[in-house]
Structure formats: C-alpha cells, structure tokens
Protein backbone atom coordinates (compact mmCIF):
# COMPACT_ATOMS: atom_id res chain seq x y z
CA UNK A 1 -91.99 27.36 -16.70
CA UNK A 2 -91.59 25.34 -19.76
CA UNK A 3 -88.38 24.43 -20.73
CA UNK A 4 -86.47 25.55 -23.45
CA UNK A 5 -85.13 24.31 -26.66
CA UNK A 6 -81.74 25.35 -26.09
CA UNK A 7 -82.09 22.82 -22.80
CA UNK A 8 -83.65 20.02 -24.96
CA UNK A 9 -80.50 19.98 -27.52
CA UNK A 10 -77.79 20.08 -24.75
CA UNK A 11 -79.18 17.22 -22.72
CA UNK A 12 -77.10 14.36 -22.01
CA UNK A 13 -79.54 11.84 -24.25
CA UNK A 14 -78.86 14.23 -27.20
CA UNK A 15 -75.08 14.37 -26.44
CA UNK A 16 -74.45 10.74 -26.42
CA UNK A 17 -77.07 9.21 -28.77
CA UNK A 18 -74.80 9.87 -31.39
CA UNK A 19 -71.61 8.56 -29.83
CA UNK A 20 -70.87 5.22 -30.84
CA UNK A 21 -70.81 3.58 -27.88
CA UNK A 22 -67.93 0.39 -28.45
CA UNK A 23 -65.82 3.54 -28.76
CA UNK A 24 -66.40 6.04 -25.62
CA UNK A 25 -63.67 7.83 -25.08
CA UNK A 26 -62.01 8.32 -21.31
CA UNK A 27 -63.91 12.28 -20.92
CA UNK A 28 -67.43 10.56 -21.82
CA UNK A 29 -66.70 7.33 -19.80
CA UNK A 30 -65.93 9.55 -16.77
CA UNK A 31 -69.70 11.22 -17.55
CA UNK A 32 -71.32 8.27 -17.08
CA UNK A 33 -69.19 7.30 -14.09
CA UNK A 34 -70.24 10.61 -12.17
CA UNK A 35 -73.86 10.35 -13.68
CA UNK A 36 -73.90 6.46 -12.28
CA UNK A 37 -72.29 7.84 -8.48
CA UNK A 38 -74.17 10.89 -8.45
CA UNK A 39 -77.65 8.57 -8.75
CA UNK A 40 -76.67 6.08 -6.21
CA UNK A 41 -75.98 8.97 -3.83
CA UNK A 42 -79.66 10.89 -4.78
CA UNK A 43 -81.64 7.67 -4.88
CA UNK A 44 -79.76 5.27 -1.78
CA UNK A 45 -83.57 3.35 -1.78
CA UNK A 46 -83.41 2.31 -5.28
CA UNK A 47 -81.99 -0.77 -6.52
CA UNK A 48 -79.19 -1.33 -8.39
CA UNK A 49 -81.18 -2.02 -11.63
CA UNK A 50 -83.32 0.95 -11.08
CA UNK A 51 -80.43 2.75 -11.52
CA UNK A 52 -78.48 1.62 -13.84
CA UNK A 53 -81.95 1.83 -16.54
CA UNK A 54 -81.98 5.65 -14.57
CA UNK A 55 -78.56 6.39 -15.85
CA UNK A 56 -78.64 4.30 -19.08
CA UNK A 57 -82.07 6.89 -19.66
CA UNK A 58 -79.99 9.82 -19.42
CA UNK A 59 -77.21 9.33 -20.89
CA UNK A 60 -78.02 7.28 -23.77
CA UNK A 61 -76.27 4.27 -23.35
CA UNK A 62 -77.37 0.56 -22.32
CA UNK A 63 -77.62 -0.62 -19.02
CA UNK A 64 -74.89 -2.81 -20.11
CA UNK A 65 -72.11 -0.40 -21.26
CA UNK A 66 -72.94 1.03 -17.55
CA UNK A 67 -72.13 -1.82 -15.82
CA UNK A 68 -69.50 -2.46 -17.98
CA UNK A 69 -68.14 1.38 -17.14
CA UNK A 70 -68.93 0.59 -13.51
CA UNK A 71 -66.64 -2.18 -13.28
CA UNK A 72 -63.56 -0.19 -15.27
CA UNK A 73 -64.13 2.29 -12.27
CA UNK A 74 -63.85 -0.17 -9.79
CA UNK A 75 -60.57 -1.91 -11.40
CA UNK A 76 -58.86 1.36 -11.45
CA UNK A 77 -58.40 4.29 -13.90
CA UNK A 78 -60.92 4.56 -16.88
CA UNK A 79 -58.73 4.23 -20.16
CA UNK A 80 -59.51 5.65 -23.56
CA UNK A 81 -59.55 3.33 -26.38
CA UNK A 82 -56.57 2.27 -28.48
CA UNK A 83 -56.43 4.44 -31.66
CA UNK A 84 -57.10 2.71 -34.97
CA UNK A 85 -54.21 2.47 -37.05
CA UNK A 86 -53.98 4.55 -40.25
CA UNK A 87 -54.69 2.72 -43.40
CA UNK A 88 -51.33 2.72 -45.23
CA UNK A 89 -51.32 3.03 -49.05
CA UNK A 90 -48.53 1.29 -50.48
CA UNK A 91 -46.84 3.24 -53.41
CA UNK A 92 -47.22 2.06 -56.62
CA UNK A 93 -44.12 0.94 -58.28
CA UNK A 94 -45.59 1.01 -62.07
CA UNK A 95 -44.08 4.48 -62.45
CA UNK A 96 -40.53 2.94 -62.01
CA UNK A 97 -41.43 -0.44 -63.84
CA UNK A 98 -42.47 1.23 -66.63
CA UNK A 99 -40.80 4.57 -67.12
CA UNK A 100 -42.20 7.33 -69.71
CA UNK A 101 -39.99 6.42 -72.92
CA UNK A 102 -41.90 2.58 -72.61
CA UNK A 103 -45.92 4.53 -71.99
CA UNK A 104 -45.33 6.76 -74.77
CA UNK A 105 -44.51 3.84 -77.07
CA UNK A 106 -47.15 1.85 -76.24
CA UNK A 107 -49.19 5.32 -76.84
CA UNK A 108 -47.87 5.20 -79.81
CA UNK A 109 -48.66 2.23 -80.74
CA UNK A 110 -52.32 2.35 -79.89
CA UNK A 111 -52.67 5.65 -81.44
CA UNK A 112 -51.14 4.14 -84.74
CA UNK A 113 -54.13 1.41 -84.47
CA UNK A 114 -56.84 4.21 -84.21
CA UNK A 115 -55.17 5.55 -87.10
CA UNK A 116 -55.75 2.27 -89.24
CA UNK A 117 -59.19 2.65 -87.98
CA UNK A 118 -58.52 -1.00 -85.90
CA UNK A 119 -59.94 -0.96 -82.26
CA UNK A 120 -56.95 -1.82 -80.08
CA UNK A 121 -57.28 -4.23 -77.61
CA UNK A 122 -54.87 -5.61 -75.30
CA UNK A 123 -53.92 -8.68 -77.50
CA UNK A 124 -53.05 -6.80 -80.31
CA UNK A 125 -50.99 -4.43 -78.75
CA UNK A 126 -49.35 -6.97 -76.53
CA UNK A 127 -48.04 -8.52 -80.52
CA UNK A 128 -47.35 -5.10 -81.46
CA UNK A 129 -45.15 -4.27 -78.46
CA UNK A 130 -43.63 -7.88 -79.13
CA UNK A 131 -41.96 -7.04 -81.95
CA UNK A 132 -39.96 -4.10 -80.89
CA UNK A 133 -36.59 -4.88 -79.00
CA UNK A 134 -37.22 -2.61 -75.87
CA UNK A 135 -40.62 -3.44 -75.33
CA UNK A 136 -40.44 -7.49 -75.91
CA UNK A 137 -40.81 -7.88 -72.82
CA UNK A 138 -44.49 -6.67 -72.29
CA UNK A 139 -47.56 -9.04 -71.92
CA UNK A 140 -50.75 -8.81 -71.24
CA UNK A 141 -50.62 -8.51 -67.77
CA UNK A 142 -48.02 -5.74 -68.10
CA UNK A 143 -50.08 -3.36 -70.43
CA UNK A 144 -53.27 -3.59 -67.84
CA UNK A 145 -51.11 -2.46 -65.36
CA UNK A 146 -49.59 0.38 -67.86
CA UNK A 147 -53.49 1.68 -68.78
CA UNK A 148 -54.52 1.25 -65.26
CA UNK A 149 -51.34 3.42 -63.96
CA UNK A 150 -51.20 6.17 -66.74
CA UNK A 151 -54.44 6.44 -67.84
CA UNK A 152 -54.64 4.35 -71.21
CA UNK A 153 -58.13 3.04 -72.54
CA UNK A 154 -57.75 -0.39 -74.42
C-alpha cells in the first residue's frame, strides 16, 4: 500500500523543519521528549547515538538540540522560552515642539520662495525664519526635524 500524500505533509520532519529550533516552545519540546523515550523503549539494543540521529531523523532537529532536550527532562519540567519584548516606539515630541501656527509659517515661507521662482533650501529658509520674532528661534537642525515630521520637501 503506498502511502499517501496527506501522510507525507503531516509527518513530524515536515512539522518541525520549519520551526526554528533556538526557539521550541514547551508543546514541541515535550514531542521530542516522548519521540526520544518512546525510541529508547522500541529499540533497548541500540545505542545511545543511534538514537538520538533516530529521533533527530524524525523530528527534524539535531542530535544536539536532543540531547540538549534530554537533559531539560532530566533537570525537571521542560520550560517554554522567555517572550521577546515588544519593540517600543517612542512618541515623537515634534508635534508639541513645533505646533501648527510655527509649520504653517515656515510653509509659508517656502511657498513664498517657489513663488519668486528661488529653490528653497534649508539655509535660506533657516535666514528667512530668522527674521521673524516667533520663529527666531529656528535653525537648521530644527527645520529638518519640521520637514521630516510634517511632511515638508526642502
């Protein structure tokens, strides 16, 4: 009888090939465990290397993650792994440096250079911003942050 295809995709080399194997979780650890006993019992007359390339065949793991897992048995309770940590994204704060009244000026501003038919760049409209009262404070520095934040092209 040959076997069938719907065997072939649910065997346990298909299963864990694509498990990354620094991360096995506790339910696929406990596989391997009870894949590892289960051969010792079957096979008493084979040796302990025999086995262990037996399982690591089957399940799809090295020899060395088996011994590893065999050893984790042996200490006690099989643990799952420690979850990752979420990448945090810091806010930005550029919305409450620079508030909408200071990005529409210095829209303004660069608009009123395309209007003289100047190309704006980020020197020029770092003097330009200079010279009004509310915005003397702006460098350079400050109006990359401003086109990076709100979407200006200098």
């Amino acid at each position: 009888m040959a076997p069938s295809s719907r065997a072939s995709t649910t065997s346990p080399v298909r299963i864990f090939s694509r498990v990354c194997t620094s991360k096995l979780s506790k339910n696929a650890k406990q596989v391997i465990a009870n894949v590892y006993a289960r051969s010792r019992m079957r096979f008493p007359a084979k040796s302990v290397q025999e086995v262990l390339s037996f399982v690591s065949e089957d399940t799809g793991v090295s020899p060395r993650t088996v011994t590893k897992l065999k050893a984790e048995c042996l200490r006690g309770n099989l643990v799952s792994p420690k979850r990752r940590p979420r990448d945090v994204t810091i806010s930005s704060t550029r919305t409450v440096k620079h508030d909408n009244f200071t990005v529409h000026a210095i829209r303004l501003k660069v608009q009123s250079m395309y209007a003289k038919r100047e190309i704006p760049t980020l020197g020029q409209c770092a003097k330009g911003c200079q010279r009004r009262p509310r915005l003397a404070e702006l460098h350079e520095n400050h109006l990359v942050e401003v086109n990076e934040g709100h979407g200006l092209h200098l």
